[in-house]
PDB file of N, CA and C in Angstrom:
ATOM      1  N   UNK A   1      18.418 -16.856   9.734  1.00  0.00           N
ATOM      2  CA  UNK A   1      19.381 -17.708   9.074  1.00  0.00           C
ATOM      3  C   UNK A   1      20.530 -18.022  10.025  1.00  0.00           C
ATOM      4  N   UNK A   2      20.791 -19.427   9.922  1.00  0.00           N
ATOM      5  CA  UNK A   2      22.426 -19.128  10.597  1.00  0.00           C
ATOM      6  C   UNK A   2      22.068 -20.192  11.913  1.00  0.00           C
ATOM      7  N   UNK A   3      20.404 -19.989  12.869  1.00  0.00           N
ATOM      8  CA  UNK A   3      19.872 -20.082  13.435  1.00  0.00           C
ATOM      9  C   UNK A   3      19.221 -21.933  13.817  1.00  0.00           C
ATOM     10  N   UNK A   4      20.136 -22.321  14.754  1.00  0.00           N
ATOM     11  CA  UNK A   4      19.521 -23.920  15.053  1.00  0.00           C
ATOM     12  C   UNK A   4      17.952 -23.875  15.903  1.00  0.00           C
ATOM     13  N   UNK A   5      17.622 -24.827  15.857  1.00  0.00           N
ATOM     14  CA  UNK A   5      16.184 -25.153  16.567  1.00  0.00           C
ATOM     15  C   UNK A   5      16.555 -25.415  17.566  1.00  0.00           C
ATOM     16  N   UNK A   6      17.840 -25.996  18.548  1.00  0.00           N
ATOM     17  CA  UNK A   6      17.996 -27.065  19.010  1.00  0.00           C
ATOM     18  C   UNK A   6      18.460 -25.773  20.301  1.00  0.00           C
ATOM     19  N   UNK A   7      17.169 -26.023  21.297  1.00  0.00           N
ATOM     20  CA  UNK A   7      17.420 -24.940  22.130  1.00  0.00           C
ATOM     21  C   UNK A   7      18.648 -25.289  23.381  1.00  0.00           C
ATOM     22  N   UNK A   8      19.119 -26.443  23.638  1.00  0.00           N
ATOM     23  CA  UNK A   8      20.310 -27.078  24.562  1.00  0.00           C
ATOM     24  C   UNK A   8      20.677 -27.529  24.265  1.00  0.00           C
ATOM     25  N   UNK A   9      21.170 -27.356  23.262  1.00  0.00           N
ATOM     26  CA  UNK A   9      22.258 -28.886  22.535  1.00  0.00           C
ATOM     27  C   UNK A   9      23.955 -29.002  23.822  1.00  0.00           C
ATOM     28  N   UNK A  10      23.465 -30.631  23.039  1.00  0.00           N
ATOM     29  CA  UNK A  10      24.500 -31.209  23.944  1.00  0.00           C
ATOM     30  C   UNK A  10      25.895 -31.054  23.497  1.00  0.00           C
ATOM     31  N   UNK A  11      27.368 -30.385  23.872  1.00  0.00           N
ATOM     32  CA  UNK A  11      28.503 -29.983  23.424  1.00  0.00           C
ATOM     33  C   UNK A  11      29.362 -30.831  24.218  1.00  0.00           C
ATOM     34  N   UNK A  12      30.234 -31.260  24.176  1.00  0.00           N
ATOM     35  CA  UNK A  12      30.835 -32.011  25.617  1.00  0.00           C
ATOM     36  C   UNK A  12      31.976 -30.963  26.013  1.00  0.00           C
ATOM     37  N   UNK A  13      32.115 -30.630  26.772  1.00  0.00           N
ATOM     38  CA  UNK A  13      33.526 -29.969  27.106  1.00  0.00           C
ATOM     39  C   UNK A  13      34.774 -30.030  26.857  1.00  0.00           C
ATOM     40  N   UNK A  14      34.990 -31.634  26.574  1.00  0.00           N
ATOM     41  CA  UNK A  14      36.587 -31.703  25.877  1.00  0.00           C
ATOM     42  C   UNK A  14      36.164 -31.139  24.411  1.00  0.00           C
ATOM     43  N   UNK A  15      35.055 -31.084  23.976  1.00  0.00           N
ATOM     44  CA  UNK A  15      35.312 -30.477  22.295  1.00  0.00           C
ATOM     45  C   UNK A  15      35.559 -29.198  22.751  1.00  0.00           C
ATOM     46  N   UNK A  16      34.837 -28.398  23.053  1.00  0.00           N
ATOM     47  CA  UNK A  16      34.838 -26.861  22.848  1.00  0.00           C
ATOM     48  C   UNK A  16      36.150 -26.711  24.034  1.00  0.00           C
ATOM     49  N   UNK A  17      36.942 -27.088  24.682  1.00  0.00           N
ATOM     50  CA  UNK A  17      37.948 -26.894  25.176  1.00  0.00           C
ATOM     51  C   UNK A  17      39.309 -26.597  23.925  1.00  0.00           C
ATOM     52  N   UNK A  18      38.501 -27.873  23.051  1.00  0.00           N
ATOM     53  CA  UNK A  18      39.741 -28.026  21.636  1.00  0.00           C
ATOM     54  C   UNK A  18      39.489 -26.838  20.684  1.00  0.00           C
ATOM     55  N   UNK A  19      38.179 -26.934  20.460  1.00  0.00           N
ATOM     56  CA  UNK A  19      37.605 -26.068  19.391  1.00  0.00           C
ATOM     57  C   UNK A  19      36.753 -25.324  19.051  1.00  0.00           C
ATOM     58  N   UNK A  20      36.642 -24.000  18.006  1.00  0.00           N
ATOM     59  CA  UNK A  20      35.504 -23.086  18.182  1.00  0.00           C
ATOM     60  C   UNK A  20      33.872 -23.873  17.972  1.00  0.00           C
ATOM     61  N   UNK A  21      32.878 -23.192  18.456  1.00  0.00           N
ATOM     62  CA  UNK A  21      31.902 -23.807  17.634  1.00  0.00           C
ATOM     63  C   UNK A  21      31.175 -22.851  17.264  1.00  0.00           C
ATOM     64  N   UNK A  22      31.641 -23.583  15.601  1.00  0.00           N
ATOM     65  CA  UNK A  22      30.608 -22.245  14.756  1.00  0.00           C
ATOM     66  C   UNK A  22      29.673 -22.477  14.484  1.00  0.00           C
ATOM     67  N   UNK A  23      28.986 -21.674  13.519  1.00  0.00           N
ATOM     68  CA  UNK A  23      27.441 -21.467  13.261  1.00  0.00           C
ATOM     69  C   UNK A  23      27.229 -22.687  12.208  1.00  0.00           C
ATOM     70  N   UNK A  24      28.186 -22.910  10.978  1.00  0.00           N
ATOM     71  CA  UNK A  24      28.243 -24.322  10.584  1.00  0.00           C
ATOM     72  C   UNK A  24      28.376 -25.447  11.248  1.00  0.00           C
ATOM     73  N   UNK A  25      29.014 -25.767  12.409  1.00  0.00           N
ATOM     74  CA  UNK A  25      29.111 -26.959  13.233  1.00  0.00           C
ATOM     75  C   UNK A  25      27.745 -27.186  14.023  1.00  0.00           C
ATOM     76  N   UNK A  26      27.006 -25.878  14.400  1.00  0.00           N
ATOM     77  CA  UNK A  26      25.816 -26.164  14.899  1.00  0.00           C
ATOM     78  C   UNK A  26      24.539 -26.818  14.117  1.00  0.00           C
ATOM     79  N   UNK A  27      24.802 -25.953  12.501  1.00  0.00           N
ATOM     80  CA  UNK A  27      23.916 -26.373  11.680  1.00  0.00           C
ATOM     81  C   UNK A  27      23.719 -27.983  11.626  1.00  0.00           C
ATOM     82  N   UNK A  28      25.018 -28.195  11.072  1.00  0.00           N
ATOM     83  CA  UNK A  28      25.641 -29.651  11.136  1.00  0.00           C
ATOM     84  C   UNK A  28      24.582 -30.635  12.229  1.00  0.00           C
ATOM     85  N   UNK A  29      24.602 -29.930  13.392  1.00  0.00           N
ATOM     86  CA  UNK A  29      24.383 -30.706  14.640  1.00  0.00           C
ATOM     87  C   UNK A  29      22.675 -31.069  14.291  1.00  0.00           C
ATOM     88  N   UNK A  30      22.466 -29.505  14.380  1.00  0.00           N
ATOM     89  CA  UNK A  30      20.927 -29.317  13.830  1.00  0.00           C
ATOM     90  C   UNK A  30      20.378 -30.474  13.442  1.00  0.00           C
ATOM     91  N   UNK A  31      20.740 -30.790  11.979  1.00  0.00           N
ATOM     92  CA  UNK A  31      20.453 -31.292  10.971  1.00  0.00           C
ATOM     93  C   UNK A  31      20.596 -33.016  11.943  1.00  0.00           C
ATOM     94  N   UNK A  32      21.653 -33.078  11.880  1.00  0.00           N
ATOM     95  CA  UNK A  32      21.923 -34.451  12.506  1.00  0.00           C
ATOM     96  C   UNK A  32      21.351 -34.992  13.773  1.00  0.00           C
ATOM     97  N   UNK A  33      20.791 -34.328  14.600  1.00  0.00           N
ATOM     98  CA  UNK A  33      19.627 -34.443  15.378  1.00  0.00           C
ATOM     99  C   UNK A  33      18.506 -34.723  15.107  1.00  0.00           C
ATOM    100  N   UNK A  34      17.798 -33.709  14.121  1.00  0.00           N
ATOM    101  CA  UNK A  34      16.862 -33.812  13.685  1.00  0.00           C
ATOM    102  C   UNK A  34      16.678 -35.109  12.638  1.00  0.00           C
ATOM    103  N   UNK A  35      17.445 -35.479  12.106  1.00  0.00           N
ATOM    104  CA  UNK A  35      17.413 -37.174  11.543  1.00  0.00           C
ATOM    105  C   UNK A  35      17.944 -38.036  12.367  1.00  0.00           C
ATOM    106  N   UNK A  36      18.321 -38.013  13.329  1.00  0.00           N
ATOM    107  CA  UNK A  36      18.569 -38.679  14.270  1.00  0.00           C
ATOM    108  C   UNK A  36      17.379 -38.943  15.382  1.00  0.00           C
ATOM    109  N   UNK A  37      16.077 -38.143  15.365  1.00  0.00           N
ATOM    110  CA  UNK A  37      15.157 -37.723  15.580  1.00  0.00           C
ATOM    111  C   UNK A  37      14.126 -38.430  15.882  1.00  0.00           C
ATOM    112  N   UNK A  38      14.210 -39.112  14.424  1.00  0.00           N
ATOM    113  CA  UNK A  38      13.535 -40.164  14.252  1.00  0.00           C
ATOM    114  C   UNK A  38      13.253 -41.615  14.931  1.00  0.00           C
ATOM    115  N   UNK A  39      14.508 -41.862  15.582  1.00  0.00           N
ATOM    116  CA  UNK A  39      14.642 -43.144  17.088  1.00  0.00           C
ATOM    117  C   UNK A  39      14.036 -42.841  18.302  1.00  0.00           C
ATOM    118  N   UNK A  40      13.321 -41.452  18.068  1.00  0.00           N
ATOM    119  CA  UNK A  40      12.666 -41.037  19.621  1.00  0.00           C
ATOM    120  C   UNK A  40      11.248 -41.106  19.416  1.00  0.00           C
ATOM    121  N   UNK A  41      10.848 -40.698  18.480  1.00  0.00           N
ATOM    122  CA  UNK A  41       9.332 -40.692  18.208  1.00  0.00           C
ATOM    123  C   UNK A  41       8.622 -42.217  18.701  1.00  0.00           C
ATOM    124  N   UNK A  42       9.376 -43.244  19.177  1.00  0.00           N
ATOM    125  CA  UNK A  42       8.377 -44.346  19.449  1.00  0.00           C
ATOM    126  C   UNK A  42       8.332 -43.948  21.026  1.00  0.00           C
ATOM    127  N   UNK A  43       6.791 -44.120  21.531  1.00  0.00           N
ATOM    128  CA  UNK A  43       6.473 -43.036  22.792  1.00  0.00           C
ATOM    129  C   UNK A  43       6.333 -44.475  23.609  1.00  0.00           C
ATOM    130  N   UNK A  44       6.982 -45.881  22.982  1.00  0.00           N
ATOM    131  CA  UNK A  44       7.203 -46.971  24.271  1.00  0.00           C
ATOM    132  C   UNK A  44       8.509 -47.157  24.792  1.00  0.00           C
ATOM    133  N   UNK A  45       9.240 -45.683  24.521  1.00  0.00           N
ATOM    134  CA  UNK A  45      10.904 -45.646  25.256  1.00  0.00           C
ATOM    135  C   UNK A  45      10.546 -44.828  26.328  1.00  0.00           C
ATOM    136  N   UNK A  46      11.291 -44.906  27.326  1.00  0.00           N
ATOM    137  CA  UNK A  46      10.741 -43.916  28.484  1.00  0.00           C
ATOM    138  C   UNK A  46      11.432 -42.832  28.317  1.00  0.00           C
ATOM    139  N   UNK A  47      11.233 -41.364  28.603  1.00  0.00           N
ATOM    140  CA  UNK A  47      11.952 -40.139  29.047  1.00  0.00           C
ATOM    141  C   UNK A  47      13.489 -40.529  29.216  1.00  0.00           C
ATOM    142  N   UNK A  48      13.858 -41.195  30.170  1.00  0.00           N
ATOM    143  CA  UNK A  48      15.291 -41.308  30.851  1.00  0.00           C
ATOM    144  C   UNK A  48      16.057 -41.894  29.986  1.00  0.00           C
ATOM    145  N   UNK A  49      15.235 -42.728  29.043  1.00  0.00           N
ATOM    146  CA  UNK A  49      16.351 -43.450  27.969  1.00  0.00           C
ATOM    147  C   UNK A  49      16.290 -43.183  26.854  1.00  0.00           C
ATOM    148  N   UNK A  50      15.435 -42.346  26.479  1.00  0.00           N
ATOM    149  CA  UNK A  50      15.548 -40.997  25.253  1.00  0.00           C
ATOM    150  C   UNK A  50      16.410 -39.911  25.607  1.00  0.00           C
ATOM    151  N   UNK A  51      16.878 -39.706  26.454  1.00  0.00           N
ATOM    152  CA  UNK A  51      17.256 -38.537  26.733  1.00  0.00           C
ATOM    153  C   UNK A  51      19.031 -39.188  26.679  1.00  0.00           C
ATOM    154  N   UNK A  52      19.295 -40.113  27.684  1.00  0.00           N
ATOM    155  CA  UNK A  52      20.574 -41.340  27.541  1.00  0.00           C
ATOM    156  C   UNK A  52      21.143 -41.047  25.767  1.00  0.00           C
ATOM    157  N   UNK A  53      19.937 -42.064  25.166  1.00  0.00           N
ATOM    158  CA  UNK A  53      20.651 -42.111  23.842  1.00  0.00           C
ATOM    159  C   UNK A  53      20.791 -40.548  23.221  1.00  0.00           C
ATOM    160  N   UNK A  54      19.919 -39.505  23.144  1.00  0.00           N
ATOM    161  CA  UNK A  54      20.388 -38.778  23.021  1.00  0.00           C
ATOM    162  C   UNK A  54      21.466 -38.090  22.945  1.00  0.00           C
ATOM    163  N   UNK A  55      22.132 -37.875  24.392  1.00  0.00           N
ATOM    164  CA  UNK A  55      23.367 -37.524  24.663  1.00  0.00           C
ATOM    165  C   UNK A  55      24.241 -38.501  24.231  1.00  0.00           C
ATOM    166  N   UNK A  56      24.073 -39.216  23.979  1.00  0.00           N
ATOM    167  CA  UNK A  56      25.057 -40.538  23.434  1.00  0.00           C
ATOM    168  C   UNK A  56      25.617 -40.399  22.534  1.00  0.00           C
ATOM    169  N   UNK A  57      24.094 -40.082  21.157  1.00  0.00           N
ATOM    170  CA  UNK A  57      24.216 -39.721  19.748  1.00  0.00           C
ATOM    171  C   UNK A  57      25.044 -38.279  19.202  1.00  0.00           C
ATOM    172  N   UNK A  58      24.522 -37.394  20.734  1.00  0.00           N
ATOM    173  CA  UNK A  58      25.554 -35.678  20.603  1.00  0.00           C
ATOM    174  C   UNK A  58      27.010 -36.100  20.823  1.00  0.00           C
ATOM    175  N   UNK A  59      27.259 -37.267  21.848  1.00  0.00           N
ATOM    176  CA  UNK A  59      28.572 -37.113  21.896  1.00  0.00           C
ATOM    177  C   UNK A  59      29.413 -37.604  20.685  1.00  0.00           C
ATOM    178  N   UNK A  60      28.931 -38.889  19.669  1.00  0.00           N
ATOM    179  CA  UNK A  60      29.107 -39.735  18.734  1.00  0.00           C
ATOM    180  C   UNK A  60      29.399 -38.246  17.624  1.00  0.00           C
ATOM    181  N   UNK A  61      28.774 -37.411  17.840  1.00  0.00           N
ATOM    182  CA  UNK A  61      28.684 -36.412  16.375  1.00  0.00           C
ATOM    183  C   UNK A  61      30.097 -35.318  16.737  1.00  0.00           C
ATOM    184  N   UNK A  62      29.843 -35.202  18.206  1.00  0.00           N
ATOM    185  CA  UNK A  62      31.251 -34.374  18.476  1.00  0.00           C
ATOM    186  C   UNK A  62      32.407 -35.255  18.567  1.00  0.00           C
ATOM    187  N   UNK A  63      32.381 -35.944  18.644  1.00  0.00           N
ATOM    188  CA  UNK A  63      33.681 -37.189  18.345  1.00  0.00           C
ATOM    189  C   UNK A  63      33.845 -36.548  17.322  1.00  0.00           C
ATOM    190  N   UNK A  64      33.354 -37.346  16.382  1.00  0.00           N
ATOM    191  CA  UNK A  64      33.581 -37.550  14.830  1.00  0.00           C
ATOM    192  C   UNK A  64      34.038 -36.135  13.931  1.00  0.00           C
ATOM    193  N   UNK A  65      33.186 -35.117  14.425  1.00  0.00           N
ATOM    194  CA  UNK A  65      33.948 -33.700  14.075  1.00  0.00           C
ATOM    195  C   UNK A  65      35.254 -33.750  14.394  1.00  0.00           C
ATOM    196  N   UNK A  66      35.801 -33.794  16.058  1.00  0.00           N
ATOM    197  CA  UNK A  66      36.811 -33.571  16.702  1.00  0.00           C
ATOM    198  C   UNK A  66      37.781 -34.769  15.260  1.00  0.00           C
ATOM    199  N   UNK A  67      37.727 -35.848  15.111  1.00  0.00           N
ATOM    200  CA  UNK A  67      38.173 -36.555  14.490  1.00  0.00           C
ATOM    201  C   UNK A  67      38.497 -36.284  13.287  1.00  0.00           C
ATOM    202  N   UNK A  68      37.642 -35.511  12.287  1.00  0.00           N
ATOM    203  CA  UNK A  68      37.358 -35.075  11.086  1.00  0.00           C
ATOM    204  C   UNK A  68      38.456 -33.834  11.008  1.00  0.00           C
ATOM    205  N   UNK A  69      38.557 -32.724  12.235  1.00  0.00           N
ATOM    206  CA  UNK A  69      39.195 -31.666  11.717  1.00  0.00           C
ATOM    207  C   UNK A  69      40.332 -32.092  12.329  1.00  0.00           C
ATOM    208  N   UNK A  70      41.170 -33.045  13.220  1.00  0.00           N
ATOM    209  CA  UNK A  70      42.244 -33.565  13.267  1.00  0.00           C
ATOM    210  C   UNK A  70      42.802 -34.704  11.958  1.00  0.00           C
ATOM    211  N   UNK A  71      42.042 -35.091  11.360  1.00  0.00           N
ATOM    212  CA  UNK A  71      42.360 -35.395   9.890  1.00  0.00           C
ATOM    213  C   UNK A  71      42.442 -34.633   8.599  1.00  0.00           C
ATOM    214  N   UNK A  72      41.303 -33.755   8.709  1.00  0.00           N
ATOM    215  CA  UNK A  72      41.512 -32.812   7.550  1.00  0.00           C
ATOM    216  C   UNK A  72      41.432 -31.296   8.026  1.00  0.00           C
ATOM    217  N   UNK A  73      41.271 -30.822   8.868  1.00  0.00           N
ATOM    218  CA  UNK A  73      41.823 -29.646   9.589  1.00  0.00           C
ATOM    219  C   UNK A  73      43.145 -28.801   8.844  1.00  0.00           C
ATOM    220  N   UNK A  74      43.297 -27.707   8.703  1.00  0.00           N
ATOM    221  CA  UNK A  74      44.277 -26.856   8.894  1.00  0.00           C
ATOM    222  C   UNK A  74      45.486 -27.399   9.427  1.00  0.00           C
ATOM    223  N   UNK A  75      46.681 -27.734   8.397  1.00  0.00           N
ATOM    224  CA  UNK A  75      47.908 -28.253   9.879  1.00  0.00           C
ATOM    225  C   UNK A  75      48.657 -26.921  10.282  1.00  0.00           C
ATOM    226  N   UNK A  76      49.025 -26.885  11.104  1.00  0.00           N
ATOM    227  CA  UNK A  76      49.758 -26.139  11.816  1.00  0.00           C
ATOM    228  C   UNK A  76      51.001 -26.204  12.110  1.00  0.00           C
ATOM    229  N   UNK A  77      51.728 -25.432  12.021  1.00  0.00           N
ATOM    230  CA  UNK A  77      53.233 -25.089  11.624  1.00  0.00           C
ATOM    231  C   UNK A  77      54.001 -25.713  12.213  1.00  0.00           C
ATOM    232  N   UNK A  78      54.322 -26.739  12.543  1.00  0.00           N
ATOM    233  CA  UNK A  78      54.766 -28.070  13.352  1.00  0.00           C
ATOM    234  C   UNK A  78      55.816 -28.309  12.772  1.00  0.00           C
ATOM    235  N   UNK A  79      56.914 -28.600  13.830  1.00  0.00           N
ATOM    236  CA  UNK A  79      58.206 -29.167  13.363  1.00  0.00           C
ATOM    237  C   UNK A  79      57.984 -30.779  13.359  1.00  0.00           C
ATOM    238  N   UNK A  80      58.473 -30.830  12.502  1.00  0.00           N
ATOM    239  CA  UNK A  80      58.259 -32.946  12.719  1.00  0.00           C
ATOM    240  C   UNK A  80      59.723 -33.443  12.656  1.00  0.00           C
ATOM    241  N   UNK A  81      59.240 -34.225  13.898  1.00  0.00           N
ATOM    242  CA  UNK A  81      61.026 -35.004  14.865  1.00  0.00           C
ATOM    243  C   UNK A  81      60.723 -35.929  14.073  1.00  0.00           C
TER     244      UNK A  81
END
């Protein structure tokens, strides 16, 4: 349990510089790969540009987290000028 399929997933470094990655954010990823999945199965894309959009689609999902918990995230004890 707990446990992704996704034996290299793609993380970009400015996320995990910002933020933890937990066992829910991976699931998340999991999942969203794996239906995302579905744009690779046609075997008249080559290797190099399955692999392109791929990383494309990982970075699009770590955006959107990064985005998500700077909108609804925890705020933090911030003075506001």
């Amino acid at each position: 349990m707990g446990r992704t399929n996704i034996c290299n997933p793609y993380i970009p470094k400015e996320y995990t510089e910002k933020h933890k990655i937990t066992k829910r954010d991976l699931m998340q990823y999991d999942d969203f790969i794996r239906q995302a999945g579905i744009f690779f199965m046609n075997d008249e894309v080559a290797e190099e540009d399955k692999e392109k959009l791929f990383r494309d689609i990982s970075e699009l999902f770590w955006k959107a987290k990064d985005m998500n918990k700077k909108k609804y995230g925890r705020k933090k004890n911030e003075k506001t000028e």
